[in-house]
C-alpha atoms as a PDB file:
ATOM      1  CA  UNK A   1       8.219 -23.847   2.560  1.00  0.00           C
ATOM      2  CA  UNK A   2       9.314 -21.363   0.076  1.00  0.00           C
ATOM      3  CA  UNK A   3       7.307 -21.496  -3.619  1.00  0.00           C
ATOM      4  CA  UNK A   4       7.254 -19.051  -6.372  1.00  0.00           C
ATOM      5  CA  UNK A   5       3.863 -18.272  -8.120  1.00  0.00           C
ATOM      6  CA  UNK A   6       4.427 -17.296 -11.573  1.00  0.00           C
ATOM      7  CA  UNK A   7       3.030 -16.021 -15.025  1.00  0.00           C
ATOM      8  CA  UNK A   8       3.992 -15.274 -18.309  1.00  0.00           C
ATOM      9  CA  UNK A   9       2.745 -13.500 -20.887  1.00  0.00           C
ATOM     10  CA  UNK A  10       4.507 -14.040 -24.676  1.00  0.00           C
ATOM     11  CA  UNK A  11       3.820 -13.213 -28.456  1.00  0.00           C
ATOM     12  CA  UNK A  12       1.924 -16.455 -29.419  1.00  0.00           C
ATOM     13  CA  UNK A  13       1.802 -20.517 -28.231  1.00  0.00           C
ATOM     14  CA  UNK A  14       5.022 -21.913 -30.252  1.00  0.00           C
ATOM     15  CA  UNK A  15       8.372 -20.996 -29.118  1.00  0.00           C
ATOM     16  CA  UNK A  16       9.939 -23.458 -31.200  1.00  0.00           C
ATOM     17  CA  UNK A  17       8.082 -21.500 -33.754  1.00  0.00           C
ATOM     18  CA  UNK A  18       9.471 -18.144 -32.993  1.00  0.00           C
ATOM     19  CA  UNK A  19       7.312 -16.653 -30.011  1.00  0.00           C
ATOM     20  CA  UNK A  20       9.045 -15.338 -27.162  1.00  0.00           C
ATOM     21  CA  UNK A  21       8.312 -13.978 -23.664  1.00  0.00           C
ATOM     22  CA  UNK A  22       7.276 -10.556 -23.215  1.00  0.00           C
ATOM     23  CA  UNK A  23       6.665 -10.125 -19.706  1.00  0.00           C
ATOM     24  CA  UNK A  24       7.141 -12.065 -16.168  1.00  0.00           C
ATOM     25  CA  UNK A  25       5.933 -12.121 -12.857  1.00  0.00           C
ATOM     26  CA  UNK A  26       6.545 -13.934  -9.862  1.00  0.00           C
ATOM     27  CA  UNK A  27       5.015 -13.882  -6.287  1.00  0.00           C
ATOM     28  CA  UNK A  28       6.911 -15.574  -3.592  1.00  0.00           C
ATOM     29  CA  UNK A  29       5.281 -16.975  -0.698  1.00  0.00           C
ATOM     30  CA  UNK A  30       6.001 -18.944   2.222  1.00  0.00           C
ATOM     31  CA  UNK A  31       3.884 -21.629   3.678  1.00  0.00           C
ATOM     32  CA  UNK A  32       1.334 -20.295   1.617  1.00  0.00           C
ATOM     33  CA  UNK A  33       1.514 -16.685   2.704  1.00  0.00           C
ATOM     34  CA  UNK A  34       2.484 -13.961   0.888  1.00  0.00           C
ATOM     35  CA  UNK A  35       5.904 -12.376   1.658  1.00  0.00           C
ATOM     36  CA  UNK A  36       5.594  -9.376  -0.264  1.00  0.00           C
ATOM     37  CA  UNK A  37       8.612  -9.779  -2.368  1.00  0.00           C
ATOM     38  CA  UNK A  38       8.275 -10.459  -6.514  1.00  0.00           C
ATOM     39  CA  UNK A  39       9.938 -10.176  -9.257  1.00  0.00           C
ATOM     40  CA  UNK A  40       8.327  -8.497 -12.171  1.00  0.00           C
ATOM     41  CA  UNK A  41       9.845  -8.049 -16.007  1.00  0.00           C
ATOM     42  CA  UNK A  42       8.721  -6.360 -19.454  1.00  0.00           C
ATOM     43  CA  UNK A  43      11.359  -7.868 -22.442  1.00  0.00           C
ATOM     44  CA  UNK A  44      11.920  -6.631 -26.152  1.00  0.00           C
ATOM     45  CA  UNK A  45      10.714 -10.270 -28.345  1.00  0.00           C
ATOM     46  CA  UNK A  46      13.214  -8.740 -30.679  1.00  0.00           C
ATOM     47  CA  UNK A  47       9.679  -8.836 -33.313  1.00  0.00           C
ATOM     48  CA  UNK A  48       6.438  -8.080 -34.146  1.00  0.00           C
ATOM     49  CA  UNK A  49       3.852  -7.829 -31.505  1.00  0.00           C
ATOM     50  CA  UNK A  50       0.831 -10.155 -33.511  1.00  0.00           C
ATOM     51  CA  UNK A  51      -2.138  -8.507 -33.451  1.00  0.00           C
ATOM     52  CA  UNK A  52      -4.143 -11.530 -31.528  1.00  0.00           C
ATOM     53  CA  UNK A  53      -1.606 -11.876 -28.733  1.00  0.00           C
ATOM     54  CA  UNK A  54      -1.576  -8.059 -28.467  1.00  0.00           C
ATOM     55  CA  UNK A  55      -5.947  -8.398 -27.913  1.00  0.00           C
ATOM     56  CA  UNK A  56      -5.045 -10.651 -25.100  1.00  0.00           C
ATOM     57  CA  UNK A  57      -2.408  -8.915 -22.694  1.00  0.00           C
ATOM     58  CA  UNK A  58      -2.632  -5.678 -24.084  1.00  0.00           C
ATOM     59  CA  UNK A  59       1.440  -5.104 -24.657  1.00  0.00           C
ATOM     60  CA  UNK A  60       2.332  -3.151 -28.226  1.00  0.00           C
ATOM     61  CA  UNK A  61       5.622  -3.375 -30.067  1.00  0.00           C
ATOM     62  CA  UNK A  62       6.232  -0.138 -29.285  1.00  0.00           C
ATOM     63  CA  UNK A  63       5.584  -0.522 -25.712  1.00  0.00           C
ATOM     64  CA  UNK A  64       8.383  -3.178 -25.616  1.00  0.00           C
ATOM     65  CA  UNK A  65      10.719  -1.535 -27.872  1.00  0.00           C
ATOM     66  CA  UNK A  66      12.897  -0.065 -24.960  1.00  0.00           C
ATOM     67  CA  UNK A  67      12.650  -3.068 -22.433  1.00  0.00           C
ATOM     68  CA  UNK A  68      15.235  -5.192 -21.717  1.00  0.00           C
ATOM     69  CA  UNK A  69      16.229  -8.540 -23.681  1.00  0.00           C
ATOM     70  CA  UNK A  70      15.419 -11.598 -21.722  1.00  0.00           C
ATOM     71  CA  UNK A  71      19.163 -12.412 -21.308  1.00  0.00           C
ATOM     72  CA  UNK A  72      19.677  -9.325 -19.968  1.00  0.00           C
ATOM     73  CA  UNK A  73      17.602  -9.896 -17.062  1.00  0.00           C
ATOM     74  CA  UNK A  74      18.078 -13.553 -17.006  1.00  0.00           C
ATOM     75  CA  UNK A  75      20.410 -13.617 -13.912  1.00  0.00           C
ATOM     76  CA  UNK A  76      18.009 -11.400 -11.506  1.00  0.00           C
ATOM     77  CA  UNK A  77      15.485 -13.792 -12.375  1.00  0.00           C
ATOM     78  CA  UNK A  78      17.163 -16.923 -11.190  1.00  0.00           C
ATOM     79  CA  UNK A  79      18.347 -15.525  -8.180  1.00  0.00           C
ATOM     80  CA  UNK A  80      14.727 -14.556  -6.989  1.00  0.00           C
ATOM     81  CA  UNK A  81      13.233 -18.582  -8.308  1.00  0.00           C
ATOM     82  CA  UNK A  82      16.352 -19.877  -6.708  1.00  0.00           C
ATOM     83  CA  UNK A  83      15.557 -23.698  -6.461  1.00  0.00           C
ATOM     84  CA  UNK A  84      11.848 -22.693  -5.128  1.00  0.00           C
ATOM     85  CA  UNK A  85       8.682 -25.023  -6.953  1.00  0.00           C
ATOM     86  CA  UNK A  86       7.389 -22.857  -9.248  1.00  0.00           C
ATOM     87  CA  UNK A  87       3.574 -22.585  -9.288  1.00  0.00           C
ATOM     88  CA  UNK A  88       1.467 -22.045 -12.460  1.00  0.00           C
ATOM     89  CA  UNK A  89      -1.910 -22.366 -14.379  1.00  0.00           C
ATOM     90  CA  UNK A  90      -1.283 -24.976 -17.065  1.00  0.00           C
ATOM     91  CA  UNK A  91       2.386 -24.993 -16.006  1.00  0.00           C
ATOM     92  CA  UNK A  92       3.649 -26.871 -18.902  1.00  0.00           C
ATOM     93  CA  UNK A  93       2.974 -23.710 -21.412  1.00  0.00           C
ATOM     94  CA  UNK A  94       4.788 -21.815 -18.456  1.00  0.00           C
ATOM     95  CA  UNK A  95       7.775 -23.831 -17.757  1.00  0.00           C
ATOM     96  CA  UNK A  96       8.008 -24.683 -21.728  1.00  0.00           C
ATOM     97  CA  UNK A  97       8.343 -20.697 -22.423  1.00  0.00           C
ATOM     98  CA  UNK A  98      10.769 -19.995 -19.592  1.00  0.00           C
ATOM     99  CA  UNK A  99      13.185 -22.881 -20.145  1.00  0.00           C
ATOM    100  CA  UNK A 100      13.175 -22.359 -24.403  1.00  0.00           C
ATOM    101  CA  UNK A 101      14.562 -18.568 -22.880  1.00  0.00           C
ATOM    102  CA  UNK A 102      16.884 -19.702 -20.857  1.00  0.00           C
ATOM    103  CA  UNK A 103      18.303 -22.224 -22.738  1.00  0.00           C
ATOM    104  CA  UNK A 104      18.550 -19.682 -25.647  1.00  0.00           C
ATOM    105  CA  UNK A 105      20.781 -17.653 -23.634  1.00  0.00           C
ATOM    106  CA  UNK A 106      22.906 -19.796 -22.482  1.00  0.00           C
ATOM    107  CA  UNK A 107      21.611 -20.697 -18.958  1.00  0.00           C
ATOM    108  CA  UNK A 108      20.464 -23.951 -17.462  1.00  0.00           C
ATOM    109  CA  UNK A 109      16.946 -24.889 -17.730  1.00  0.00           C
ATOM    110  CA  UNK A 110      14.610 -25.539 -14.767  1.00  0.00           C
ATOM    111  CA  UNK A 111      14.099 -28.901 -13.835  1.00  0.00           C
ATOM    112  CA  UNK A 112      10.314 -30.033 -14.480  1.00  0.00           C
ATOM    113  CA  UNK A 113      10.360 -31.721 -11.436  1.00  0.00           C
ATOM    114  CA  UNK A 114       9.743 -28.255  -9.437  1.00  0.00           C
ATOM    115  CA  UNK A 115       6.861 -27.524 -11.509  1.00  0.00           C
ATOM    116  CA  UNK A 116       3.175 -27.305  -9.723  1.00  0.00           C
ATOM    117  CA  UNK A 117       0.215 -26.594 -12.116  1.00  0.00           C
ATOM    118  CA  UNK A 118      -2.575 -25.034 -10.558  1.00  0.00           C
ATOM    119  CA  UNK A 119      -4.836 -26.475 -13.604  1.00  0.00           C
ATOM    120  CA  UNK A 120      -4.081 -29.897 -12.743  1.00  0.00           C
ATOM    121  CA  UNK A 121      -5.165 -29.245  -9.368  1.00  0.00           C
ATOM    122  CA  UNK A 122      -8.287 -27.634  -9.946  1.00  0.00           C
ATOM    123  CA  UNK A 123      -9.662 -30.434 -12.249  1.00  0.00           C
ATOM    124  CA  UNK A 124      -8.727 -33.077 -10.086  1.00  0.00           C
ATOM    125  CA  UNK A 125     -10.520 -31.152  -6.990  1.00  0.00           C
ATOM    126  CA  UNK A 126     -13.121 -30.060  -8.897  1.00  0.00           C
ATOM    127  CA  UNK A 127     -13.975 -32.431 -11.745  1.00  0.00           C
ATOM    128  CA  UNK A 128     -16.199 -30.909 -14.940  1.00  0.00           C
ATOM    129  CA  UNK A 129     -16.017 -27.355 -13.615  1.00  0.00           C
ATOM    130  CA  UNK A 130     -14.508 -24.630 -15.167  1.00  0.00           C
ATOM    131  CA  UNK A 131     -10.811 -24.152 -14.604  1.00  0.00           C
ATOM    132  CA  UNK A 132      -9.754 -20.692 -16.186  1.00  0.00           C
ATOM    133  CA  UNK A 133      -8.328 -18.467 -13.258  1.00  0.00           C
ATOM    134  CA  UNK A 134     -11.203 -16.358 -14.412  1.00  0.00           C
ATOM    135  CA  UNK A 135     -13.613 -19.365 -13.249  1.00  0.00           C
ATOM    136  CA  UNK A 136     -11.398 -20.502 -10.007  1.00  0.00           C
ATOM    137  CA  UNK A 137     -11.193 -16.965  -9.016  1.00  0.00           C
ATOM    138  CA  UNK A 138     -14.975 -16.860  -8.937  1.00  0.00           C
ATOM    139  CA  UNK A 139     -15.592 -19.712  -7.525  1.00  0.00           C
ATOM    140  CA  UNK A 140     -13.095 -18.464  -4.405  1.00  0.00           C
ATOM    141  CA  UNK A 141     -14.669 -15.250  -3.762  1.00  0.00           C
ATOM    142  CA  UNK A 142     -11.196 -13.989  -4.732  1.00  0.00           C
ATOM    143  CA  UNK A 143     -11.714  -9.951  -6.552  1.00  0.00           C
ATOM    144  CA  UNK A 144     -10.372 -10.116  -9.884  1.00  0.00           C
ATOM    145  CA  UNK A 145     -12.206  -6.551 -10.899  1.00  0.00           C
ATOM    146  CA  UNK A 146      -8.814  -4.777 -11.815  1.00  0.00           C
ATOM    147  CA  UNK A 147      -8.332  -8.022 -14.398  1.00  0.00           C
ATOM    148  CA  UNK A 148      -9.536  -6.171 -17.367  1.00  0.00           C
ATOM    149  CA  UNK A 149      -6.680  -8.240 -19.655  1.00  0.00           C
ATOM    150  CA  UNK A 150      -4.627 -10.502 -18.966  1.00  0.00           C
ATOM    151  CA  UNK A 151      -0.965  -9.368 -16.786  1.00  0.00           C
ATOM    152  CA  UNK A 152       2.090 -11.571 -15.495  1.00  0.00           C
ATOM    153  CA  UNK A 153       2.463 -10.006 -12.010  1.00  0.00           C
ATOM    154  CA  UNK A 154      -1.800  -9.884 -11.631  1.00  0.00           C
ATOM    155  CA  UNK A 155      -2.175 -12.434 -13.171  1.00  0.00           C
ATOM    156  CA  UNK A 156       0.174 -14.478 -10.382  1.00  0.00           C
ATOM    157  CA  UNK A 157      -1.023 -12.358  -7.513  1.00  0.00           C
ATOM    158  CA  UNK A 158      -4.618 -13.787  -8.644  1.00  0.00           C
ATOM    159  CA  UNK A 159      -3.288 -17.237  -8.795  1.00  0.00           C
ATOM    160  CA  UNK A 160      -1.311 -16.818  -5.513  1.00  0.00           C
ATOM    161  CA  UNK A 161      -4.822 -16.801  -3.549  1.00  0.00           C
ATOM    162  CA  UNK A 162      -6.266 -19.359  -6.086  1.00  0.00           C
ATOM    163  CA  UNK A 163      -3.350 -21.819  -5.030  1.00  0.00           C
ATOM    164  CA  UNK A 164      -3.894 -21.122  -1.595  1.00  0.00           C
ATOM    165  CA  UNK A 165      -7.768 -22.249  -1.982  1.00  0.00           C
ATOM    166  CA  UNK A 166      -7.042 -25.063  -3.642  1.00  0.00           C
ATOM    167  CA  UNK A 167      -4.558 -26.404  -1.324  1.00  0.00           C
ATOM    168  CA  UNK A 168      -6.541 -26.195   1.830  1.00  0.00           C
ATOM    169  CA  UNK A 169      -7.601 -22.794   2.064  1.00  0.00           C
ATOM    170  CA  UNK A 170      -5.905 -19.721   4.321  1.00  0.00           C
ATOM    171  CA  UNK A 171      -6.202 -22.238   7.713  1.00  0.00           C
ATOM    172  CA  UNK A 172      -3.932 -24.473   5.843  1.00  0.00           C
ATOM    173  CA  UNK A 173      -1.027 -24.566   9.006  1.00  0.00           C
ATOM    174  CA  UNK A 174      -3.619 -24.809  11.890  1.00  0.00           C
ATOM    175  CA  UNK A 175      -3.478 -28.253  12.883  1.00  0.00           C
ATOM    176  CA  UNK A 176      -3.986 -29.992  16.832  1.00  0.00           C
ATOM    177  CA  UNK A 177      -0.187 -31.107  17.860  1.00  0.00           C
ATOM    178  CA  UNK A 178       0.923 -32.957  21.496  1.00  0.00           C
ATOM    179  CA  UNK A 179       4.149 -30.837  21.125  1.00  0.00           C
ATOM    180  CA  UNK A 180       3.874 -27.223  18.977  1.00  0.00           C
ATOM    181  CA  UNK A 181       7.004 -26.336  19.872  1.00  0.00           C
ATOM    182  CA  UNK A 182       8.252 -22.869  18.682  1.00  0.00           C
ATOM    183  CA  UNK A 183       6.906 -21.784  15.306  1.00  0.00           C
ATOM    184  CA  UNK A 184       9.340 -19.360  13.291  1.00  0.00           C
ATOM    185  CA  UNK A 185       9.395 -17.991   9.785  1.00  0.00           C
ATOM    186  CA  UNK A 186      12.997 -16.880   8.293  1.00  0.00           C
ATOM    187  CA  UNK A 187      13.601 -15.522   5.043  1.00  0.00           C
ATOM    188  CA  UNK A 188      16.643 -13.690   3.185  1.00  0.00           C
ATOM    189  CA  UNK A 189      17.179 -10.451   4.526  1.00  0.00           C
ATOM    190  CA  UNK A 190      14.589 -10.133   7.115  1.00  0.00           C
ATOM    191  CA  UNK A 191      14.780 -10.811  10.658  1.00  0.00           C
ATOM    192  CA  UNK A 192      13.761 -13.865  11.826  1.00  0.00           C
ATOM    193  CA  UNK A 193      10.078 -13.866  13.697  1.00  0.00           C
ATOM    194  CA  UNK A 194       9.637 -16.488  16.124  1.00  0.00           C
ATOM    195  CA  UNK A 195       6.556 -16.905  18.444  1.00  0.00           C
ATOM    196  CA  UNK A 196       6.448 -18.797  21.644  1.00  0.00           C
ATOM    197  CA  UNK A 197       3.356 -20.967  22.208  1.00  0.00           C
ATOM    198  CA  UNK A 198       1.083 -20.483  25.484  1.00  0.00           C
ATOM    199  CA  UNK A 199       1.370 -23.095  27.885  1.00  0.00           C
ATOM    200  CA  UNK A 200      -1.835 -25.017  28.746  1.00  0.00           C
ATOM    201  CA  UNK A 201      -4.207 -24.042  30.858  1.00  0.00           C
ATOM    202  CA  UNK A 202      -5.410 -26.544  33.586  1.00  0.00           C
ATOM    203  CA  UNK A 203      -9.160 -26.721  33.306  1.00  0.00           C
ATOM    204  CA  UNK A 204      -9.877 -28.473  36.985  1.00  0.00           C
ATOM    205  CA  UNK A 205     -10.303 -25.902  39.572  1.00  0.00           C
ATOM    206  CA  UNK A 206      -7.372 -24.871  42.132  1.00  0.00           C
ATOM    207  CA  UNK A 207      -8.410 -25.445  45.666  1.00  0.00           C
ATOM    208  CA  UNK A 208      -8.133 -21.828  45.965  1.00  0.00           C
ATOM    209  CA  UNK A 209     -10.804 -21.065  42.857  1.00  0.00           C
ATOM    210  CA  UNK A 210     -13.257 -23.819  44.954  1.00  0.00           C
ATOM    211  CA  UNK A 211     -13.377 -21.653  48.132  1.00  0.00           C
ATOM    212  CA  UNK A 212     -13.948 -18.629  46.375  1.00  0.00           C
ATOM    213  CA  UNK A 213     -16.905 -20.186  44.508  1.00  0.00           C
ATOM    214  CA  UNK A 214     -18.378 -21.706  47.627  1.00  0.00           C
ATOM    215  CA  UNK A 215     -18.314 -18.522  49.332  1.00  0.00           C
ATOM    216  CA  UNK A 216     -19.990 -16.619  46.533  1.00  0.00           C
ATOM    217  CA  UNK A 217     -22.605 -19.112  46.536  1.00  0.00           C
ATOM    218  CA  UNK A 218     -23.312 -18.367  50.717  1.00  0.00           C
ATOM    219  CA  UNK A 219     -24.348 -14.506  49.481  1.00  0.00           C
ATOM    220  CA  UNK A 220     -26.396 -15.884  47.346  1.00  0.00           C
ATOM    221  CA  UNK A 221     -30.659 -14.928  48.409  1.00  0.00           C
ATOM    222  CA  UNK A 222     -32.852 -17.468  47.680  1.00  0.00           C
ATOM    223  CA  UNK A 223     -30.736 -19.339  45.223  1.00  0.00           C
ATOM    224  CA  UNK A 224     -33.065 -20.884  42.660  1.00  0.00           C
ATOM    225  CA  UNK A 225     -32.042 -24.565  42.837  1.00  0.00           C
ATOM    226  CA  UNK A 226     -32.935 -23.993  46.847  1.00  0.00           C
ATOM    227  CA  UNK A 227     -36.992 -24.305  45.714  1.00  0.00           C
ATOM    228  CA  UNK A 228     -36.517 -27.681  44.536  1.00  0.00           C
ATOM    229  CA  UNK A 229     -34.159 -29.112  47.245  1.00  0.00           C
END
């Protein structure tokens, strides 16, 4: 199954009250495995950078001041989601910020139904721990060193192996079948890679293996299990 992790980063909590995204980035995996593929954005707010929001992701006004407007790269952005669930850390302030954008512009909003929130999941697995991705990545052994503030496209590779964790961990496929059948992976623009199972191996002895053995044993000098026949 195809999912998009994703994270924003924006000019303050409220856009209803004027804040707008300033940078995206989406991971997309299958099955819970990275592809390699994402999608990664800077935009021009069209304002003022505050001065708290700046502390936390580290992006000026005049670093934005030559990136795109969000509408402008509206359309590359909803061809790489396509109609994926989108995964995120308290997905509501996520999916609130994207679909406010979209809407703005002129573009359908995403439905809520695809949304997946990582938060949610960590407090119900993990009741009265901490759940920042800070925390979760800790608790997963996952290396967050190069998280010195906080970054959209980090910031969803981080929560790519967090997600992974908490929904079973990297053995999440390996399960005991009658049937496997063949397993195969396809995705846009990539060959498809399909691998055949190996067939079962019989565990009696052929008649042929049972000779062999009995004729090793014959060579055998003074056998131990001879002393106590």
């Amino acid at each position: 199954m195809r999912e998009i992790v994703f994270d924003t980063e924006t000019t303050g909590l409220n856009p209803a009250g004027g804040d707008r995204i300033v940078e995206i980035g989406c991971i997309e995996i299958y099955n819970r495995v990275e592809t390699g593929r994402h999608f990664h954005a800077y935009f021009n707010p069209g304002r003022e950078m505050p001065s708290e929001a700046e502390a936390v992701h580290g992006l000026t006004t005049i670093f934005l001041s030559d990136k795109p407007a969000f509408e402008e790269k509206a359309d590359e952005l909803l061809e790489f989601i396509e109609d994926s669930p989108l995964v995120a850390h308290n997905a509501a302030f996520d999916f609130g910020f994207l679909n406010f954008e979209l809407e703005r512009c002129g573009r359908s909003s995403v439905s809520m139904s695809r949304m997946v929130d990582t938060l949610t999941l960590a407090r119900s697995k993990h009741p009265g721990a901490k759940h920042s991705l800070d925390a979760l990545c800790m608790r997963f052994g996952i290396d967050r060193s190069q998280r010195v503030k906080h970054g959209a496209l980090l910031d969803a590779q981080l929560l790519a192996q967090v997600y992974v964790e908490l929904t079973g961990g990297r053995q999440i496929g390996l399960g005991l079948v009658a049937d496997a059948g063949v397993v195969s992976v396809t995705r846009p623009g990539s060959a498809v890679t399909i691998r055949e199972p190996r067939p079962p191996r019989p565990h009696e002895p052929a008649a042929e293996e049972l000779e062999l053995h009995r004729a090793f044993i014959t060579q055998l000098v003074n056998p131990l299990w001879a002393r106590f026949a």
